[in-house]
C-alpha atoms as a PDB file:
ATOM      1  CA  UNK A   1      99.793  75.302 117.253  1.00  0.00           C
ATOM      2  CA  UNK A   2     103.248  73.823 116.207  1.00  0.00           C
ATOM      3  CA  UNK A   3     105.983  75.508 118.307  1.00  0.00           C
ATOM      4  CA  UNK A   4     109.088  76.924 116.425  1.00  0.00           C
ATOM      5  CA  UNK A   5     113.115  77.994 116.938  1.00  0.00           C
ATOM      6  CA  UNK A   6     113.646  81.737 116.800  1.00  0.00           C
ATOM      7  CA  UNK A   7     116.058  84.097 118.955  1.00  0.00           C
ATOM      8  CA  UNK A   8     114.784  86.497 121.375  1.00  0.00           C
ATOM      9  CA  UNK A   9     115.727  88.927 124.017  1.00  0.00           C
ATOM     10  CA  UNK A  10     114.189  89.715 127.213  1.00  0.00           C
ATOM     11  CA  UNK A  11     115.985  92.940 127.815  1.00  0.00           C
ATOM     12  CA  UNK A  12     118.213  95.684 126.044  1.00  0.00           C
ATOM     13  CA  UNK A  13     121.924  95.343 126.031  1.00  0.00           C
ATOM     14  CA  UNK A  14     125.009  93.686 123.923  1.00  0.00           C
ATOM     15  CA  UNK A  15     124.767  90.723 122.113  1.00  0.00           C
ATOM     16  CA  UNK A  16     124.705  88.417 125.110  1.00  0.00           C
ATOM     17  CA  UNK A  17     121.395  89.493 125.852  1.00  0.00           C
ATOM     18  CA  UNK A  18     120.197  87.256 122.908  1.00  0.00           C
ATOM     19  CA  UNK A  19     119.124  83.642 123.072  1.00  0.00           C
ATOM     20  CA  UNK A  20     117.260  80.689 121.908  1.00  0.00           C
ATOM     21  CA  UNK A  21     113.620  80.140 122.434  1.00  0.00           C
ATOM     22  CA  UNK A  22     110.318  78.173 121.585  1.00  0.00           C
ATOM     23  CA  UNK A  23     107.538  80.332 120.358  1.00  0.00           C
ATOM     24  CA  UNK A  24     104.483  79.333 118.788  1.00  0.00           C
ATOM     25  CA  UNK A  25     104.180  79.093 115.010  1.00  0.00           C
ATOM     26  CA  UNK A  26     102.385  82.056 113.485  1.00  0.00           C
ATOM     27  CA  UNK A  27      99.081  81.763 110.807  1.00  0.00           C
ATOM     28  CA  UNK A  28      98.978  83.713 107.964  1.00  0.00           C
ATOM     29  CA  UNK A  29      95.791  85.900 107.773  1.00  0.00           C
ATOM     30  CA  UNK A  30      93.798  87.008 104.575  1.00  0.00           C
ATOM     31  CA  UNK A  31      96.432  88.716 101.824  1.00  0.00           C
ATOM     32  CA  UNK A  32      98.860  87.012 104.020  1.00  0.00           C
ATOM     33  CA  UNK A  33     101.518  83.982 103.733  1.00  0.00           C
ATOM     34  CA  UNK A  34     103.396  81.512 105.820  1.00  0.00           C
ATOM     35  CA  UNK A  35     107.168  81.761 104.436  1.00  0.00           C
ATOM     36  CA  UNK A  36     109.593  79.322 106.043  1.00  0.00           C
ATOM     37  CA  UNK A  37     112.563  80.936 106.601  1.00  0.00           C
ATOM     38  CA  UNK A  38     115.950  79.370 105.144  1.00  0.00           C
ATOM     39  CA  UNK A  39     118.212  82.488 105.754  1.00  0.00           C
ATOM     40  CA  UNK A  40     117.875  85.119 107.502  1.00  0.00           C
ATOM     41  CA  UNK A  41     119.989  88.559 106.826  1.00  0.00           C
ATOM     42  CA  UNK A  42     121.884  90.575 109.922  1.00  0.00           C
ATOM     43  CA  UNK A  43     121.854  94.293 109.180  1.00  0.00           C
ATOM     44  CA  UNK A  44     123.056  97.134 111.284  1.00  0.00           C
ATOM     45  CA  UNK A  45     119.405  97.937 112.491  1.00  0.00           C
ATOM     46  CA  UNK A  46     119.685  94.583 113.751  1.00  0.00           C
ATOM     47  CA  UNK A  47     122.142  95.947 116.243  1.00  0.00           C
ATOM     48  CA  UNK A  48     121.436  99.324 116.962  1.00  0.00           C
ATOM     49  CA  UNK A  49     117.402  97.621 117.843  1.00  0.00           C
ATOM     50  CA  UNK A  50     118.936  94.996 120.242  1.00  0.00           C
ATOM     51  CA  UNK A  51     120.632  98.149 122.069  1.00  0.00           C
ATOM     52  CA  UNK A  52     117.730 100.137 122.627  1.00  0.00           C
ATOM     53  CA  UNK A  53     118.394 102.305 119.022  1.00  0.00           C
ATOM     54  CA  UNK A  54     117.012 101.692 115.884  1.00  0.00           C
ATOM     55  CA  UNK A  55     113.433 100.213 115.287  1.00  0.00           C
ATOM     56  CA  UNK A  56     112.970 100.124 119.129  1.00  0.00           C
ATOM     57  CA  UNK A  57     110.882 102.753 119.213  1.00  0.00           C
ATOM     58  CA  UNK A  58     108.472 100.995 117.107  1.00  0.00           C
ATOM     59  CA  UNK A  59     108.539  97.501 118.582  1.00  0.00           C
ATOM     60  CA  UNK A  60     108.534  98.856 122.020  1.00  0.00           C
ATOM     61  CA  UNK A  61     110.270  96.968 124.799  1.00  0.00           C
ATOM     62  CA  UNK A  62     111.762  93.531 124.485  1.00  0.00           C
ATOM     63  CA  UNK A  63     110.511  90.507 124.518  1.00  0.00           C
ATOM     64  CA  UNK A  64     110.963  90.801 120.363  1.00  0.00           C
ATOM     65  CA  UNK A  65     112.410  88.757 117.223  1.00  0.00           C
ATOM     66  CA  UNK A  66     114.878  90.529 115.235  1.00  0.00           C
ATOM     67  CA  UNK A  67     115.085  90.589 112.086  1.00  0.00           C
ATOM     68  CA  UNK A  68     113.692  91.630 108.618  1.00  0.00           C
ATOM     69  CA  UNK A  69     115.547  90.320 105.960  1.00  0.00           C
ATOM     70  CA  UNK A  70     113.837  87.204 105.036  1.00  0.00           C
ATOM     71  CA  UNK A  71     114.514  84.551 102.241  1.00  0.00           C
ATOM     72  CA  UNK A  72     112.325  81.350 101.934  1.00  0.00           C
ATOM     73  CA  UNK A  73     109.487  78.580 101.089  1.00  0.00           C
ATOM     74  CA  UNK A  74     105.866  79.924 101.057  1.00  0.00           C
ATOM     75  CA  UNK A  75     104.288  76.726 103.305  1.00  0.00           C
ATOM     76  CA  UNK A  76     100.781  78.371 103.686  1.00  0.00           C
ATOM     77  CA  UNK A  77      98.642  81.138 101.544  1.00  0.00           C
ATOM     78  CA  UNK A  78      95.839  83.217 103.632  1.00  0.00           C
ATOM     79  CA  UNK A  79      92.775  84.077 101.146  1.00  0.00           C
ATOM     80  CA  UNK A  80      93.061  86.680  98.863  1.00  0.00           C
ATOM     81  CA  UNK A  81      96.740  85.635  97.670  1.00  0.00           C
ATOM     82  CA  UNK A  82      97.629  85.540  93.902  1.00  0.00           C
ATOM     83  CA  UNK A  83     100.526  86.415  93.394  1.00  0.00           C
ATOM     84  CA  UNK A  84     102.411  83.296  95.329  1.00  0.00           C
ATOM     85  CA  UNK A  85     101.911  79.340  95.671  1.00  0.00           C
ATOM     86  CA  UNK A  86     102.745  77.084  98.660  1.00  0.00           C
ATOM     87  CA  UNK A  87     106.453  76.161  97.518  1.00  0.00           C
ATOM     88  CA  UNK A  88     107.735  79.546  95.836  1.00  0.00           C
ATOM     89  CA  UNK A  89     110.742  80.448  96.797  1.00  0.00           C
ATOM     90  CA  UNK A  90     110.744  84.350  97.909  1.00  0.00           C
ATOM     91  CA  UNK A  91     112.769  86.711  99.461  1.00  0.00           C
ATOM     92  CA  UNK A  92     111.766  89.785 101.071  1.00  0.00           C
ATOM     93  CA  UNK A  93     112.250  92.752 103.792  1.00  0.00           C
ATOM     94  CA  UNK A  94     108.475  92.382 105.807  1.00  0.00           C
ATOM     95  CA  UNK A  95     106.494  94.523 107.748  1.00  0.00           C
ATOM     96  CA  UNK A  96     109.555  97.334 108.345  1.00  0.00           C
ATOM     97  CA  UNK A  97     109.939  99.018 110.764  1.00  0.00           C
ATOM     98  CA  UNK A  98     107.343  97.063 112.689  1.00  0.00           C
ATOM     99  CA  UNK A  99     108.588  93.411 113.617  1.00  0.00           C
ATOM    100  CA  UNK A 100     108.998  90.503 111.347  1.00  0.00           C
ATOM    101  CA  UNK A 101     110.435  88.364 113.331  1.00  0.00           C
ATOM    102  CA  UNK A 102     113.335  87.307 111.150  1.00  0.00           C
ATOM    103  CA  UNK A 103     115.401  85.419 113.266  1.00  0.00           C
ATOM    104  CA  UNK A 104     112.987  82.825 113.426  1.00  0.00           C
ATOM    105  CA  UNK A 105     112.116  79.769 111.637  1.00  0.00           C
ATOM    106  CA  UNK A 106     108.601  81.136 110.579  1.00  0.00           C
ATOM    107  CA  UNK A 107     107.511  84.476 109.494  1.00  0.00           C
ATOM    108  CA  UNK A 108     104.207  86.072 108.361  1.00  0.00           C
ATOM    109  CA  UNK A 109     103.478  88.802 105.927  1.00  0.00           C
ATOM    110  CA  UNK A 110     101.441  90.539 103.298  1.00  0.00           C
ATOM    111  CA  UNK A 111     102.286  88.541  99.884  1.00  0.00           C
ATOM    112  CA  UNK A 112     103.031  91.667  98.141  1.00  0.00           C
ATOM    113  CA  UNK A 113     106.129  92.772 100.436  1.00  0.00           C
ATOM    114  CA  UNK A 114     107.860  89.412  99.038  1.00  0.00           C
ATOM    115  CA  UNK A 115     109.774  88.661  95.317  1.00  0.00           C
ATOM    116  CA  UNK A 116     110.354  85.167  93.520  1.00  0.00           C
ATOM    117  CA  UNK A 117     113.857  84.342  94.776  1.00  0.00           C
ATOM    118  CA  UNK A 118     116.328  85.542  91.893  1.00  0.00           C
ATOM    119  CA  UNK A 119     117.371  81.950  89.750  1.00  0.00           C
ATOM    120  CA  UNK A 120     121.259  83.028  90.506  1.00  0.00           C
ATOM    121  CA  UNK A 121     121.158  83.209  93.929  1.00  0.00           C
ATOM    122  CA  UNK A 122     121.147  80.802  96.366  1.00  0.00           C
ATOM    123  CA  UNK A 123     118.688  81.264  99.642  1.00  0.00           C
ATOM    124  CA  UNK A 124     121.928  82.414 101.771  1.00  0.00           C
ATOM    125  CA  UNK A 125     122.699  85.209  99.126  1.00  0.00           C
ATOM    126  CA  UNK A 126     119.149  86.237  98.822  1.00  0.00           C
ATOM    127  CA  UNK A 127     118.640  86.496 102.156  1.00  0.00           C
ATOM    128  CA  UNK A 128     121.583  89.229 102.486  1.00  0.00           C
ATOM    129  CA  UNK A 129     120.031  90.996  99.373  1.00  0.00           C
ATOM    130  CA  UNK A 130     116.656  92.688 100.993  1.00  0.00           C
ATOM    131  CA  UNK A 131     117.116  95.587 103.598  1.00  0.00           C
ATOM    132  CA  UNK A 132     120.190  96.440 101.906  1.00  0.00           C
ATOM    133  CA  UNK A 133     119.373  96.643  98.552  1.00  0.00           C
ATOM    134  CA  UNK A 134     116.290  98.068  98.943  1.00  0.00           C
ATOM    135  CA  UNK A 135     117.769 100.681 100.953  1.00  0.00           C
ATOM    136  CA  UNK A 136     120.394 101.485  97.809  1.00  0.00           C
ATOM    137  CA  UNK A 137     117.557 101.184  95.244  1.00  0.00           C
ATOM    138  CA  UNK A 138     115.118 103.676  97.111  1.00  0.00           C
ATOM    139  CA  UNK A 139     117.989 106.328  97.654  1.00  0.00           C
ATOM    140  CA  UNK A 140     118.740 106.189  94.321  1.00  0.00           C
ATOM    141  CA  UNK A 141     116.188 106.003  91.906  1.00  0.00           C
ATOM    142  CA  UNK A 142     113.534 106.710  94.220  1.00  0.00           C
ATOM    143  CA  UNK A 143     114.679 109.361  96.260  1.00  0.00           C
ATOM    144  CA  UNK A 144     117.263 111.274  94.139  1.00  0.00           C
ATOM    145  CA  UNK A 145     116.452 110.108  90.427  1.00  0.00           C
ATOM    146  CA  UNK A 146     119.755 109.189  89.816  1.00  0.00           C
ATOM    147  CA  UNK A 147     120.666 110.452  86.115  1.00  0.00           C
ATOM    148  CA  UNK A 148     123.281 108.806  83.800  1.00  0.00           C
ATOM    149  CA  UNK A 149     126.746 110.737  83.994  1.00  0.00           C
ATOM    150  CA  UNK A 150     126.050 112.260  86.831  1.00  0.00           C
ATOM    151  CA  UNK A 151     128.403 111.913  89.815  1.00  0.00           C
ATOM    152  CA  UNK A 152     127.696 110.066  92.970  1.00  0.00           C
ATOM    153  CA  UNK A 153     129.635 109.473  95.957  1.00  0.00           C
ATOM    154  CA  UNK A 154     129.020 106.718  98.390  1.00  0.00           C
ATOM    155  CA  UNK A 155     130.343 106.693 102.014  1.00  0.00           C
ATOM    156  CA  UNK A 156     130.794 102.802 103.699  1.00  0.00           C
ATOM    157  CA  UNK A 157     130.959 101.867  99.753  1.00  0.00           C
ATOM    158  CA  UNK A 158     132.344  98.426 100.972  1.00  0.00           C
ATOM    159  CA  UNK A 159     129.852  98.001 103.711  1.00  0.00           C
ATOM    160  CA  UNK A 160     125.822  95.981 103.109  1.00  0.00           C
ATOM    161  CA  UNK A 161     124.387  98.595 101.572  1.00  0.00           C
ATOM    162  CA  UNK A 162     127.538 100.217 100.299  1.00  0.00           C
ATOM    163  CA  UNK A 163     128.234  97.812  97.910  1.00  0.00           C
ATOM    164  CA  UNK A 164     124.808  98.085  96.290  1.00  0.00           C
ATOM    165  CA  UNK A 165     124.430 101.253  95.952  1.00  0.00           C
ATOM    166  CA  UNK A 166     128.082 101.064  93.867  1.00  0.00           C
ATOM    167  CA  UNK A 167     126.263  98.734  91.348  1.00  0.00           C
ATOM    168  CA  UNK A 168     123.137  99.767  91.524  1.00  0.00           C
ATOM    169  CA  UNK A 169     124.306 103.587  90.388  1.00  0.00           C
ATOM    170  CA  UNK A 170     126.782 102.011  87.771  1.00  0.00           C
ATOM    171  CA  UNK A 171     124.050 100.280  86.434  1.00  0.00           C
ATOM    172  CA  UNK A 172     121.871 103.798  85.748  1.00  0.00           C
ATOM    173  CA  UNK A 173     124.988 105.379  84.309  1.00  0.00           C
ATOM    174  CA  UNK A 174     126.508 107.248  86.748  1.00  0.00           C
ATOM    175  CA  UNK A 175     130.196 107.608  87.926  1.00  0.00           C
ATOM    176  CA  UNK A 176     130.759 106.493  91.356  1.00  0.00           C
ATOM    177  CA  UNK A 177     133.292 107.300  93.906  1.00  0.00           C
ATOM    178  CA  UNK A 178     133.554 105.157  96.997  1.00  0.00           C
ATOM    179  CA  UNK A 179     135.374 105.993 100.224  1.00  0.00           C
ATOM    180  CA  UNK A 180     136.726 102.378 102.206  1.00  0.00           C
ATOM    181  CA  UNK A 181     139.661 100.776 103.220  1.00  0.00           C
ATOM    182  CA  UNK A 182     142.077 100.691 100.879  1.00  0.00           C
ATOM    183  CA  UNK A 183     142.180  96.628 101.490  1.00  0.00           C
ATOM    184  CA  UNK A 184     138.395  96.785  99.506  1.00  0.00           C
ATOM    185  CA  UNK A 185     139.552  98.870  96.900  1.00  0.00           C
ATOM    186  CA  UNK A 186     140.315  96.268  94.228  1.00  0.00           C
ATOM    187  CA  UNK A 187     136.561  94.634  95.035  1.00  0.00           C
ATOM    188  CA  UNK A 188     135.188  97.560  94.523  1.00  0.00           C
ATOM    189  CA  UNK A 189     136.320  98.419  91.403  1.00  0.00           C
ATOM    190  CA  UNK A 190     135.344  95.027  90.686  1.00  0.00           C
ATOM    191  CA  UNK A 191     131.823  95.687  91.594  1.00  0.00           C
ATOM    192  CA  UNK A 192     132.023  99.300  89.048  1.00  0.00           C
ATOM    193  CA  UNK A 193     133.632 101.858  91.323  1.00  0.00           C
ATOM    194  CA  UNK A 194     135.064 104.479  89.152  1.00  0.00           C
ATOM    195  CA  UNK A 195     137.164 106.073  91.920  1.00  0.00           C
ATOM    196  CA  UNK A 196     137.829 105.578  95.554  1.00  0.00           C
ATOM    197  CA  UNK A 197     139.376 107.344  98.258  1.00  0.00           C
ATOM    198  CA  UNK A 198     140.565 105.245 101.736  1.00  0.00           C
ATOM    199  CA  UNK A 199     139.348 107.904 104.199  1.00  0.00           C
ATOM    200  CA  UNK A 200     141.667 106.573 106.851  1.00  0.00           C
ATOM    201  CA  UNK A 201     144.960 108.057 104.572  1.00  0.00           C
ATOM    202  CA  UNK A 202     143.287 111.216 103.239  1.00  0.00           C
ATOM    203  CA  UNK A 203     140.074 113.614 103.886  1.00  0.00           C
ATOM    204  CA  UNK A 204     137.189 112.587 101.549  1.00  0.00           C
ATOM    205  CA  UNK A 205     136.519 116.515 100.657  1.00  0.00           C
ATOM    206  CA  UNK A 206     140.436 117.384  99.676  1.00  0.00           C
ATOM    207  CA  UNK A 207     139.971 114.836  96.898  1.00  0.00           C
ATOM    208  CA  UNK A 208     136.775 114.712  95.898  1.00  0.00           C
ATOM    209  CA  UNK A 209     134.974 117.668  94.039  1.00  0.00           C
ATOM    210  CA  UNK A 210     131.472 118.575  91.746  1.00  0.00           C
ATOM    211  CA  UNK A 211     129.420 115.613  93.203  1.00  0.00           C
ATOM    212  CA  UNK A 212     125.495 115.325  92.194  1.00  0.00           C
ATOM    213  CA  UNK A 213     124.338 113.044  94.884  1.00  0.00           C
ATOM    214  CA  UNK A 214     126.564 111.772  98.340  1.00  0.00           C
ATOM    215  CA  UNK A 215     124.573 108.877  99.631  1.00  0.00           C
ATOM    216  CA  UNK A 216     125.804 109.235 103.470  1.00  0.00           C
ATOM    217  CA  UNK A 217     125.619 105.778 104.952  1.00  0.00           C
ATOM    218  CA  UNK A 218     128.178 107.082 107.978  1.00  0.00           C
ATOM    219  CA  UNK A 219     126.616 109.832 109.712  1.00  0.00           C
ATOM    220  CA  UNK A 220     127.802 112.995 111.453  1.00  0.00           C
ATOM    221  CA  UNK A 221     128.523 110.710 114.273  1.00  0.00           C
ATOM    222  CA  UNK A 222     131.787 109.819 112.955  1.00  0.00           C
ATOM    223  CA  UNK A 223     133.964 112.343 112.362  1.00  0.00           C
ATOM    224  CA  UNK A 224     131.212 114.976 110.947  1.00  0.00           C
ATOM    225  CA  UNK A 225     130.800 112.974 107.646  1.00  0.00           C
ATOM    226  CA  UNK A 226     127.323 114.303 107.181  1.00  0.00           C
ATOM    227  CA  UNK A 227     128.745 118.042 107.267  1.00  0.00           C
ATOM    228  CA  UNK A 228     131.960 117.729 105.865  1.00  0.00           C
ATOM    229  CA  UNK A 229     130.376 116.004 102.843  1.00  0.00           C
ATOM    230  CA  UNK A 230     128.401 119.356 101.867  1.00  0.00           C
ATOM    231  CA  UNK A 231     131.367 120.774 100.852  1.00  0.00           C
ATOM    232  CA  UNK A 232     132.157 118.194  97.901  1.00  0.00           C
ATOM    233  CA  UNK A 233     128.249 119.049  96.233  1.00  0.00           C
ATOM    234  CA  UNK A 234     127.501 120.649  93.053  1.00  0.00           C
ATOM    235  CA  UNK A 235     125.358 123.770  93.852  1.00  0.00           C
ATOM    236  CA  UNK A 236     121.884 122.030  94.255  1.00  0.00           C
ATOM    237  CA  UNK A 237     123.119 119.047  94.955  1.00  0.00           C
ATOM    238  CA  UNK A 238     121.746 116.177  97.260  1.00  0.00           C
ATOM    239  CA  UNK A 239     123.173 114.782 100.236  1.00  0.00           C
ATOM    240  CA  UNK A 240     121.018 111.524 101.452  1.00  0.00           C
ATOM    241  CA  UNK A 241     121.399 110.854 105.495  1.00  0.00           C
ATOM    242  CA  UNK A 242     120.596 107.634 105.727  1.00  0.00           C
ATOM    243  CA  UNK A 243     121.439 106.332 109.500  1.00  0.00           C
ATOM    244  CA  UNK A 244     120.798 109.485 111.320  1.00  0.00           C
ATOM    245  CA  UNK A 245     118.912 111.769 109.351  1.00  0.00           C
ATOM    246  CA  UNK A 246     119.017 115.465 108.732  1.00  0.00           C
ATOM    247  CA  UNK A 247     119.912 117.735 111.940  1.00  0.00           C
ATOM    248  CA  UNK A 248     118.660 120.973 112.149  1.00  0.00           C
ATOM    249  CA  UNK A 249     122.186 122.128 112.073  1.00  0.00           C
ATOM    250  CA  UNK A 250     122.931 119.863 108.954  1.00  0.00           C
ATOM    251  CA  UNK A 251     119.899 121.479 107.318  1.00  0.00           C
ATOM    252  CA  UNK A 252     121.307 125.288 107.914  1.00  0.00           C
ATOM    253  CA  UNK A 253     124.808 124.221 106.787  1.00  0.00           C
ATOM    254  CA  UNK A 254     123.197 122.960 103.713  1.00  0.00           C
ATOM    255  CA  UNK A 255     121.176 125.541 103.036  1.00  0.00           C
ATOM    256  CA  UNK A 256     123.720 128.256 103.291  1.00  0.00           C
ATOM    257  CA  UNK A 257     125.937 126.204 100.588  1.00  0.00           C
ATOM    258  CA  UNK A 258     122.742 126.107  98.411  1.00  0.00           C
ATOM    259  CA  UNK A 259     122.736 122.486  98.415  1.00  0.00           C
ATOM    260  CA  UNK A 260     119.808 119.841  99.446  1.00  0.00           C
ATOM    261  CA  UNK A 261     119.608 116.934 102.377  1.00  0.00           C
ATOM    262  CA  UNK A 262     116.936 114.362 103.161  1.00  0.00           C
ATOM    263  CA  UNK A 263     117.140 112.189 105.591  1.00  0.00           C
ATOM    264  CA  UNK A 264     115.633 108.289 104.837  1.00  0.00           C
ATOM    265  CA  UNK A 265     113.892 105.118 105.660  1.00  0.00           C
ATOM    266  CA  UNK A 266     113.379 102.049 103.451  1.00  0.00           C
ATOM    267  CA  UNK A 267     110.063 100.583 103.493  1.00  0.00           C
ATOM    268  CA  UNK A 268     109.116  97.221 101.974  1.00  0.00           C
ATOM    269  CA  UNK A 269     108.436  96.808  98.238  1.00  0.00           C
ATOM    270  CA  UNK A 270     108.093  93.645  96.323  1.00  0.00           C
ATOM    271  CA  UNK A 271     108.506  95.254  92.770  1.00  0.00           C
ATOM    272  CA  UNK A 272     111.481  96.558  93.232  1.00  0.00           C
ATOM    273  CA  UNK A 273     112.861  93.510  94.593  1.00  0.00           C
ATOM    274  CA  UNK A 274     111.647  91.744  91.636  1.00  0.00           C
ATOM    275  CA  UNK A 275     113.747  94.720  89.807  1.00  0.00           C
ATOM    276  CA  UNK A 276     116.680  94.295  91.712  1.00  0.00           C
ATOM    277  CA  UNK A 277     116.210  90.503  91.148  1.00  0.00           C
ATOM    278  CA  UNK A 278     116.422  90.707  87.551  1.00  0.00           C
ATOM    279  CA  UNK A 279     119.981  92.322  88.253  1.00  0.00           C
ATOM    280  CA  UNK A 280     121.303  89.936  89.856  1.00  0.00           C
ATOM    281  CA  UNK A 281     120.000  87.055  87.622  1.00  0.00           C
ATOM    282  CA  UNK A 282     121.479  89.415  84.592  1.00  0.00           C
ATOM    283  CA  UNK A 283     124.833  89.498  85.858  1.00  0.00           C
ATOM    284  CA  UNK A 284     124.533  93.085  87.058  1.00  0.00           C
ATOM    285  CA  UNK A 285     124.791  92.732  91.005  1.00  0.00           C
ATOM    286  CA  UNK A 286     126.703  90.519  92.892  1.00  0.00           C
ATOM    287  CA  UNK A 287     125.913  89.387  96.555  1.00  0.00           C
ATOM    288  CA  UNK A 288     128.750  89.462  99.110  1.00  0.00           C
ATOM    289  CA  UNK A 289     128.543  87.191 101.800  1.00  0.00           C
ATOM    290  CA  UNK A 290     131.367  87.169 104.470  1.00  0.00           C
ATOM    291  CA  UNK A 291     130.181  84.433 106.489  1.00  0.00           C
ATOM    292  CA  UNK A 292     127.099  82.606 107.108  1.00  0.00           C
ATOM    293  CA  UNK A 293     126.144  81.700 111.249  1.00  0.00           C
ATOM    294  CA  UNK A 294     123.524  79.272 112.598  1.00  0.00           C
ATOM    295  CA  UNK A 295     120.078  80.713 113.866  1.00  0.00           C
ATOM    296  CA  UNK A 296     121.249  79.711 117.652  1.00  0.00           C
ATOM    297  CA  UNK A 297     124.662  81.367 116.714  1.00  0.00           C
ATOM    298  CA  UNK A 298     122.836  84.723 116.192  1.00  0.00           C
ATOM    299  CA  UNK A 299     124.706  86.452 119.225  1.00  0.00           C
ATOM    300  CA  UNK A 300     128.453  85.969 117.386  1.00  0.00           C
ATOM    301  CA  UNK A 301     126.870  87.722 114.384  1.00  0.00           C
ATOM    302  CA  UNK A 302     126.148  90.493 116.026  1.00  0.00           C
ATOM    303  CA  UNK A 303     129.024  90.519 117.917  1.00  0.00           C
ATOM    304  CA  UNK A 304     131.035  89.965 114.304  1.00  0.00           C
ATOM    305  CA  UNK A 305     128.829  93.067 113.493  1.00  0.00           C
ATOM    306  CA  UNK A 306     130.325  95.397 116.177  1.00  0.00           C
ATOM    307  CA  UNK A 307     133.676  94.631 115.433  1.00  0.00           C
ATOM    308  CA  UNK A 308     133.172  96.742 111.691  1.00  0.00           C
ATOM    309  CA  UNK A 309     135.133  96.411 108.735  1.00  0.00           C
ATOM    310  CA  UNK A 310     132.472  93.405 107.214  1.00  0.00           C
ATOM    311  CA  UNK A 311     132.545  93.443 103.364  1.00  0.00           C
ATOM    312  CA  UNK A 312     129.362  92.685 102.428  1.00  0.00           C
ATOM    313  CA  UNK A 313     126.831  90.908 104.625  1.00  0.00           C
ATOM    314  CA  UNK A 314     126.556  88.419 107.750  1.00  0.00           C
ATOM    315  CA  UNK A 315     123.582  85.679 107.045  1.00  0.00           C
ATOM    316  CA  UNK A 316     122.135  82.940 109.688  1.00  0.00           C
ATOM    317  CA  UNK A 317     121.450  79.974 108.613  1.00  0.00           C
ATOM    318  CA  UNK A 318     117.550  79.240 109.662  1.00  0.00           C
ATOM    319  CA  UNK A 319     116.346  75.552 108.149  1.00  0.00           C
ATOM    320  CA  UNK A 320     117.472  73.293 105.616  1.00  0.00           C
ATOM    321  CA  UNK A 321     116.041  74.585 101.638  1.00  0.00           C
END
């Protein structure tokens, strides 16, 4: 079997702890196919995996390939695939929370969990689209049934999935209110935020009021944004927890207020790419990429990652389109 690049890690720890190896080239099974892998996106989980957090529980201990957002050539269909031909372009978010082996030259996966590459954006911007904008798309129209006019407010609106989920509830008609840096404030309105509040200058909840939906991509673990955000909801409101879910001390707060929390995981889904897709190719979401590292480079991303304050998304660079 031909061998291939990827980046591994033999143990948990910092960024350091990841490297370049050889590993064998995977084969796609039945349903299956064999994308190469132009770009590859760098996402929080990313991080928090590498550590010990995150999706560690699921791969179990290292040695693993990071990794899940994925954009690409299909080289090699399994049986039983219809959907895709060898030479499609796709992008996609594979196998999550179970490995896909991102950072990688080569990755294998169920056809279905993959889109046609949106026309408008090139493999580097498509590969910073998946985990993120699934994760905005799910939270919204999946999980809360986002309705036009009503009010949404998004913490880390600047931030992967931030940014998404700004457009992505403009774009179903609601008014959105962002908390960020005042430094991404102009973007943002850019990108359809309605209001926005720099949380380092004022307190998100003595500004903000009568909110339908807070998608919380923070987390009580800084500065009890999970909790102090019940107190901006509309009575039945919804607050969505997505890094670190809903305490049972969160859930009594909430309760008592007469407002609702869930907590979330994205999980891979094709159509909705294809959705969010047709978006971006209408002119209705637009892709930030900070900067753009080299496969073997992988450890600076994450260490780019740690340092905060990205707009957007960090992207390696995996083989030549």
């Amino acid at each position: 079997m031909t061998s291939m690049r990827a980046v591994s890690q033999d143990v948990f720890g910092g960024p350091e702890v990841l490297h370049p190896v050889l590993l064998d080239r995977p084969r796609p099974l039945p349903t299956e196919v064999l994308v190469r892998v132009v770009a590859a996106g760098v996402n929080p989980v990313d991080a928090k995996t590498r550590a010990g957090g995150g999706m560690a529980g699921v791969l179990g201990a290292p040695p693993f390939v990071l990794g899940w957002d994925v954009c690409g050539v299909v080289e090699e269909i399994g049986y039983g695939v219809h959907t895709l031909a060898v030479g499609d372009e796709v992008y996609g978010m594979p196998w999550f929370p179970r490995q896909a082996g991102a950072y990688a030259e080569y990755v294998t996966a169920p056809s279905r969990q993959f889109a046609r590459r949106p026309r408008s954006l090139g493999h580097e911007e498509a590969a910073a689209v998946p985990l993120a904008a699934l994760t905005a798309w799910q939270v919204l129209v999946d999980t809360a049934d986002l309705r036009p006019r009503q009010r949404v407010l998004v913490h880390a609106a600047g931030g992967g999935v931030g940014h998404f989920a700004v457009q992505i509830a403009k774009h179903l008609g609601a008014y959105v209110i962002g908390t960020a840096r005042a430094a991404k404030h102009d973007w943002l309105r850019g990108l359809g935020a309605d209001e926005l509040v720099d949380y380092t200058a004022v307190r998100f909840e003595e500004v903000v009021r009568e909110v339908d939906l807070v998608v919380d991509l923070v987390g009580d673990g800084y500065d009890a944004t999970s909790t102090r955000s019940l107190g901006v909801l509309r009575p039945g409101g919804l607050l969505v927890a997505v890094p670190s879910g809903v305490s049972p001390e969160l859930a009594g707060s909430a309760a008592a207020r007469g407002v609702r929390t869930t907590g979330f995981l994205v999980e891979p889904d094709g159509t909705a790419l294809a959705r969010i897709g047709e978006l971006a190719d209408s002119g209705l979401l637009t892709v930030e990429v900070e900067e753009v590292f080299p496969l073997d480079r992988a450890a600076e991303a994450h260490e780019r990652l740690a340092a905060g304050r990205t707009s957007g998304k960090l992207v390696l660079g995996v083989t030549a389109p």
